[in-house]
C-alpha atoms as a PDB file:
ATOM      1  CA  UNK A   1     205.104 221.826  89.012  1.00  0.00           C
ATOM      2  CA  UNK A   2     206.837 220.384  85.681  1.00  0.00           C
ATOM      3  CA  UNK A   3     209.628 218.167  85.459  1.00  0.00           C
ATOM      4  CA  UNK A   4     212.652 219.972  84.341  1.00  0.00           C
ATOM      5  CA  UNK A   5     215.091 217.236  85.003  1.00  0.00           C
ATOM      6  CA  UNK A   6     217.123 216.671  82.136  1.00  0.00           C
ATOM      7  CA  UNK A   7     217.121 212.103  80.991  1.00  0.00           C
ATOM      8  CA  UNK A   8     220.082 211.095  79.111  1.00  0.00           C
ATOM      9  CA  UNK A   9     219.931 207.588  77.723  1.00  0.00           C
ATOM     10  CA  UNK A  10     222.513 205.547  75.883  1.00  0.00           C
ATOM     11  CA  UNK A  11     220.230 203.291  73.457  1.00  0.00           C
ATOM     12  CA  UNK A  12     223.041 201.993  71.110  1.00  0.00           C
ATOM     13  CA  UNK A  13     226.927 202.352  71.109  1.00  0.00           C
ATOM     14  CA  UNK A  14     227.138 204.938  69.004  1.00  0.00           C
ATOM     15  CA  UNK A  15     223.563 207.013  70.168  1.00  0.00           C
ATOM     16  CA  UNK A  16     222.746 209.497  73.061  1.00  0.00           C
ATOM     17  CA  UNK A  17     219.047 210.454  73.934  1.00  0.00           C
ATOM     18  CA  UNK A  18     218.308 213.299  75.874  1.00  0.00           C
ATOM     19  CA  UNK A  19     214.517 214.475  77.032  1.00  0.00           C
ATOM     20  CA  UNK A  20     213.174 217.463  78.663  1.00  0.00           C
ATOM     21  CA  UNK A  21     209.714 218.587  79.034  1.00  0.00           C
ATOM     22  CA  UNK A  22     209.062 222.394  78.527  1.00  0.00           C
ATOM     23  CA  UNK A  23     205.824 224.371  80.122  1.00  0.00           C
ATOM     24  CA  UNK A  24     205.061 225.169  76.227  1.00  0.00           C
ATOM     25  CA  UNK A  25     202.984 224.333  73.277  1.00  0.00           C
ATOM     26  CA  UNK A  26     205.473 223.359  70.489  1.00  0.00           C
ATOM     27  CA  UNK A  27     205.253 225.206  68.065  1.00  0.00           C
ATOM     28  CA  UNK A  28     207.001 227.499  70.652  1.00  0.00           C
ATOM     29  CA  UNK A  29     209.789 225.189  71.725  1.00  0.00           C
ATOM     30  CA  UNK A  30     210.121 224.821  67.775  1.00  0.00           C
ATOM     31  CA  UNK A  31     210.584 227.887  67.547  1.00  0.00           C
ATOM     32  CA  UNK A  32     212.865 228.880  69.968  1.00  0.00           C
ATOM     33  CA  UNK A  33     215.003 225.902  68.450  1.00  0.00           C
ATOM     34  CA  UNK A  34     214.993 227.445  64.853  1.00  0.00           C
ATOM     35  CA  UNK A  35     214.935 231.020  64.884  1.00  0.00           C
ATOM     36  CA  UNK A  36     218.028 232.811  64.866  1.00  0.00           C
ATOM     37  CA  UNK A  37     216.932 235.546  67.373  1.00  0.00           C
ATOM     38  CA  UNK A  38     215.721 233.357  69.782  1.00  0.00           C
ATOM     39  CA  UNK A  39     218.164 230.813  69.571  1.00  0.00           C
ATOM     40  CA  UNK A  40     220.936 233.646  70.746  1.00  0.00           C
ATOM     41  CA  UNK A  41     219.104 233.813  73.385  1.00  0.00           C
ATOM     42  CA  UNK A  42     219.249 230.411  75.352  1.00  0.00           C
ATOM     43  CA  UNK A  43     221.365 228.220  73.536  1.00  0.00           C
ATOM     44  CA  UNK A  44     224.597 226.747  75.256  1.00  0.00           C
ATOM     45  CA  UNK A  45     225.911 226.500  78.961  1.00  0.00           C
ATOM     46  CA  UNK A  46     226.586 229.238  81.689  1.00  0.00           C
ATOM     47  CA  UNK A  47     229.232 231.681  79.870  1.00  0.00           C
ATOM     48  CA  UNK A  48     228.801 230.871  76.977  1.00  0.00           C
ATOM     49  CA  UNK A  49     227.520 232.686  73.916  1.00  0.00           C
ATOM     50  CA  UNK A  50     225.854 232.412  70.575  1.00  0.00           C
ATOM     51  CA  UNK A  51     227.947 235.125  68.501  1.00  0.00           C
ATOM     52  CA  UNK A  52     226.816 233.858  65.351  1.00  0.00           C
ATOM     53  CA  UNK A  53     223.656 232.186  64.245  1.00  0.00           C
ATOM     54  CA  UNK A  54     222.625 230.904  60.872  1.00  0.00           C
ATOM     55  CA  UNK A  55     219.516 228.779  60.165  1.00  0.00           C
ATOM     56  CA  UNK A  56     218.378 228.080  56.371  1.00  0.00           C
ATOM     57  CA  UNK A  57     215.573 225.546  57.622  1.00  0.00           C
ATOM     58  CA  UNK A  58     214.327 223.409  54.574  1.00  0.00           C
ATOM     59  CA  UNK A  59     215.278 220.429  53.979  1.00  0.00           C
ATOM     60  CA  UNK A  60     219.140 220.928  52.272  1.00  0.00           C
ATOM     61  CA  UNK A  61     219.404 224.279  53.866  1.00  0.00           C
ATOM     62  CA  UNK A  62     222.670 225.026  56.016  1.00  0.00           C
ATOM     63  CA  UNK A  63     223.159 226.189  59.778  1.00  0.00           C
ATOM     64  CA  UNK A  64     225.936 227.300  61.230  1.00  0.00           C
ATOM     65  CA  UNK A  65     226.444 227.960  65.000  1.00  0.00           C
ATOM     66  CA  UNK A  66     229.477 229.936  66.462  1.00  0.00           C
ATOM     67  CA  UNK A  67     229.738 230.186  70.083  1.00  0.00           C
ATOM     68  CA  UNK A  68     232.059 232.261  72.468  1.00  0.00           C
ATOM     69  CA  UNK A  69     232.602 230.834  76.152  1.00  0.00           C
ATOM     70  CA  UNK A  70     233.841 232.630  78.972  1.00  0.00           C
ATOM     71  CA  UNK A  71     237.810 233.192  78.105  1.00  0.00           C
ATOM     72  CA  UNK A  72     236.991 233.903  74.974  1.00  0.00           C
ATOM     73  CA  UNK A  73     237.567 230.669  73.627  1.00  0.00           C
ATOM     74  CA  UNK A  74     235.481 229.860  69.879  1.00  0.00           C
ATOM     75  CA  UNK A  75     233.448 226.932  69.233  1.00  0.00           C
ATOM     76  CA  UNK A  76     231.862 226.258  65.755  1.00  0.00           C
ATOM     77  CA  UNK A  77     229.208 223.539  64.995  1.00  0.00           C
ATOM     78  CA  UNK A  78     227.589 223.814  61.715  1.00  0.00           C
ATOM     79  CA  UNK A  79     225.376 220.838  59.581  1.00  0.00           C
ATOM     80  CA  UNK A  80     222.551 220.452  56.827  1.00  0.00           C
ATOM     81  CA  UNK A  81     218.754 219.581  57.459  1.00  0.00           C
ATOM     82  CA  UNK A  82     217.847 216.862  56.356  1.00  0.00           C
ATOM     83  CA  UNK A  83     213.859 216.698  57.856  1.00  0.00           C
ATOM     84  CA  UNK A  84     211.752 219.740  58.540  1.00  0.00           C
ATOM     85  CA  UNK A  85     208.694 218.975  59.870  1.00  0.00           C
ATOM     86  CA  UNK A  86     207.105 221.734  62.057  1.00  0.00           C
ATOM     87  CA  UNK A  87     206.240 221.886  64.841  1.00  0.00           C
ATOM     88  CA  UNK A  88     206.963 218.238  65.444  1.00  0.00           C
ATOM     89  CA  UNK A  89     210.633 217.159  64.005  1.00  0.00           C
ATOM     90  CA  UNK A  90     213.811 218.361  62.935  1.00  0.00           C
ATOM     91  CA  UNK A  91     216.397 215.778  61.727  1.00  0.00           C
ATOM     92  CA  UNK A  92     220.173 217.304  60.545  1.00  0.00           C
ATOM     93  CA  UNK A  93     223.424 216.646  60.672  1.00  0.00           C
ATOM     94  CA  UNK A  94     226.167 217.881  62.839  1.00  0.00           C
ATOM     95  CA  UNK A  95     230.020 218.797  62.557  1.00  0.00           C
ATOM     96  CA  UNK A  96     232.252 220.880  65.048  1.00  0.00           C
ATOM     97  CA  UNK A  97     235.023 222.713  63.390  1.00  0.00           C
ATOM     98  CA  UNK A  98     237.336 221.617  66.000  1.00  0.00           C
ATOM     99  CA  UNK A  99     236.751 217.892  65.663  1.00  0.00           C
ATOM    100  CA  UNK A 100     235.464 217.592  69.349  1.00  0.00           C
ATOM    101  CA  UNK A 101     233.900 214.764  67.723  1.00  0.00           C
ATOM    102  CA  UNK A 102     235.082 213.070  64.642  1.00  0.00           C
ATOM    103  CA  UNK A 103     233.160 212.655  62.264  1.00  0.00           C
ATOM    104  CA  UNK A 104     229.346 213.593  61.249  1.00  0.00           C
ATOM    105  CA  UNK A 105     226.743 213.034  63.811  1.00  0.00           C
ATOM    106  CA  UNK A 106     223.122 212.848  62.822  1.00  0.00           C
ATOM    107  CA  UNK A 107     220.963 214.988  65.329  1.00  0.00           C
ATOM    108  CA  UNK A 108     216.771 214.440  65.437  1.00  0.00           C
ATOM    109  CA  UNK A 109     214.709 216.690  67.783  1.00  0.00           C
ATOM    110  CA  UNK A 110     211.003 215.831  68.918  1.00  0.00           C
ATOM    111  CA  UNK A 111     208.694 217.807  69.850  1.00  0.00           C
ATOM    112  CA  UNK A 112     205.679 216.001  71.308  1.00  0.00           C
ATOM    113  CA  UNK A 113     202.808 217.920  72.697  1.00  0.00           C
ATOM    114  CA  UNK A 114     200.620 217.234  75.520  1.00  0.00           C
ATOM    115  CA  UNK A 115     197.841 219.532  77.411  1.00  0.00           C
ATOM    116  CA  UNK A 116     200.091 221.980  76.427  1.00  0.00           C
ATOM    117  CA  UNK A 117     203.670 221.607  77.792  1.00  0.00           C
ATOM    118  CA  UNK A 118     206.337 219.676  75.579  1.00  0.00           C
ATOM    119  CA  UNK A 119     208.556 217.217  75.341  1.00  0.00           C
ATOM    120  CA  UNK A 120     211.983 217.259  73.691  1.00  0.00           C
ATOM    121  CA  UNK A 121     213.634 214.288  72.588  1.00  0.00           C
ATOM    122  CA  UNK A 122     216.652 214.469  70.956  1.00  0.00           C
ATOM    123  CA  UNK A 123     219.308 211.591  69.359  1.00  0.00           C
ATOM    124  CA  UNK A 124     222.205 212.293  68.906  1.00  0.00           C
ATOM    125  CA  UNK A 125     224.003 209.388  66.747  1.00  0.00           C
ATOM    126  CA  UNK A 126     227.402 209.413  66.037  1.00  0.00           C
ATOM    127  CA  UNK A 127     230.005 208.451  63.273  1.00  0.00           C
ATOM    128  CA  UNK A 128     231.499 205.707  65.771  1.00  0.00           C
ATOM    129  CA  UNK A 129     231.299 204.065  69.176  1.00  0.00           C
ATOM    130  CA  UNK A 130     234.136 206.581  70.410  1.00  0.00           C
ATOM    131  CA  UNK A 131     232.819 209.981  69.379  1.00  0.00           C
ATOM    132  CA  UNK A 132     229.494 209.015  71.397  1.00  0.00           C
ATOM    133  CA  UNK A 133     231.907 208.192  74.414  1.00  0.00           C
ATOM    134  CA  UNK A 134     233.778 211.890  73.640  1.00  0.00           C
ATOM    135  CA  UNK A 135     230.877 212.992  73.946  1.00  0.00           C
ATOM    136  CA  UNK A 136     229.955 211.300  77.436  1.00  0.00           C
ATOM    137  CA  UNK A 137     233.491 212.268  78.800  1.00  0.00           C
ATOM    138  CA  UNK A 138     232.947 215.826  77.978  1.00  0.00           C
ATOM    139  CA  UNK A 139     230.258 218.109  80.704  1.00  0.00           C
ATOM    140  CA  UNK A 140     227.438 217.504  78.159  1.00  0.00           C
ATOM    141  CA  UNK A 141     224.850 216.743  80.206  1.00  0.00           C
ATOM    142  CA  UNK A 142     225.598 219.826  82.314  1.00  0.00           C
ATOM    143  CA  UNK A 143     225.911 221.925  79.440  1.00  0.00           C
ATOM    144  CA  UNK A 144     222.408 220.906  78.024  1.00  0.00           C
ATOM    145  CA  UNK A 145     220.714 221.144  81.378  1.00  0.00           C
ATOM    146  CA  UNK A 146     221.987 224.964  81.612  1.00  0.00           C
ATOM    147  CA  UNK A 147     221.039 225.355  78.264  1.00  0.00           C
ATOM    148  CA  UNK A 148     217.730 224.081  78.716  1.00  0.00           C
ATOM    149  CA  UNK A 149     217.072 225.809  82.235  1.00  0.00           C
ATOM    150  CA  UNK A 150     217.449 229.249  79.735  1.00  0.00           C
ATOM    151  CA  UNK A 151     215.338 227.811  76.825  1.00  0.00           C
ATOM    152  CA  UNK A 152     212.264 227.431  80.151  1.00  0.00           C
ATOM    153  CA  UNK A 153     213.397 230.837  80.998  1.00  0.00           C
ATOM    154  CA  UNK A 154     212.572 232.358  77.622  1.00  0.00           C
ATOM    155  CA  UNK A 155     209.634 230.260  76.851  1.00  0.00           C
ATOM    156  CA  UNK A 156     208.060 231.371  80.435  1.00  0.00           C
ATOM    157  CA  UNK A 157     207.562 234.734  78.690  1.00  0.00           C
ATOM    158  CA  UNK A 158     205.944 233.257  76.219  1.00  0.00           C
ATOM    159  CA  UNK A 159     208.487 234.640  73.680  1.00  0.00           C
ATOM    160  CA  UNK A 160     207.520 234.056  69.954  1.00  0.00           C
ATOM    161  CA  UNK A 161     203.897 233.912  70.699  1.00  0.00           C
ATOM    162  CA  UNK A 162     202.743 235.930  67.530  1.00  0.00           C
ATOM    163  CA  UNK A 163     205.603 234.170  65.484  1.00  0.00           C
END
């Protein structure tokens, strides 16, 4: 049985870290965190959508996510990578169109390996104390776990094997 229980940590007063282990090797959860095609197919909460998904991953390249929830409402989150190390890190930056949260927020995902299944680690730091608590306020955590609980869905078929 694997732990899919979703950790969230607040290490600073402007930080968020959230960990999940995946029954994967990573260079499949890396994968399925960079490639457009997967991507639309587990990323965000119940009801919502990927519509649009744009990933230029080298370091300086763009990506641009635009999602659709449930009433048809449009959320846009878009940023610039800054670290592109495969299969082990990604490090960019973050911006929703609709200022959910002012200002920039530096994102870094981990993937650590072991025996096969991987961990995810991911820090989210943001431009102030306040966006971080935005961010607390809003369902994140819920989000994310829904998110996630379709990410361990598509990696149990072993999706992007050949990749």
């Amino acid at each position: 049985m694997i732990d899919d229980h979703l950790v969230v940590d607040t290490p600073g007063d402007r930080e968020i870290a959230l960990s999940r282990l995946f029954d994967a090797p990573a260079r499949l959860v890396f994968a399925a965190f960079t490639r457009p095609h997967l991507l639309v197919r587990w990323y965000g909460a119940r009801g919502w959508q990927l519509i649009g998904c744009e990933v230029d991953l080298r370091v300086g390249g763009r990506w641009r996510f635009e999602s659709q929830g449930p009433d048809g409402q449009r959320m846009v989150q878009r940023g610039v990578y800054r670290t592109v190390d495969a299969p082990h890190r990604i490090v960019c930056t973050e911006h929703f169109d609709d200022q959910s949260y002012p200002g920039e927020t530096l994102v870094s995902h981990t993937f650590t390996e072991l025996a096969g299944r991987t961990t995810v680690t991911t820090t989210l730091r943001y431009a102030t104390p306040e966006g971080r608590d935005t961010a607390l306020r809003y369902p994140m955590a819920r989000g994310i776990t829904e998110s996630f609980t379709r990410l361990a869905e598509l990696l149990a078929t072993r999706t992007g094997e050949q990749e």
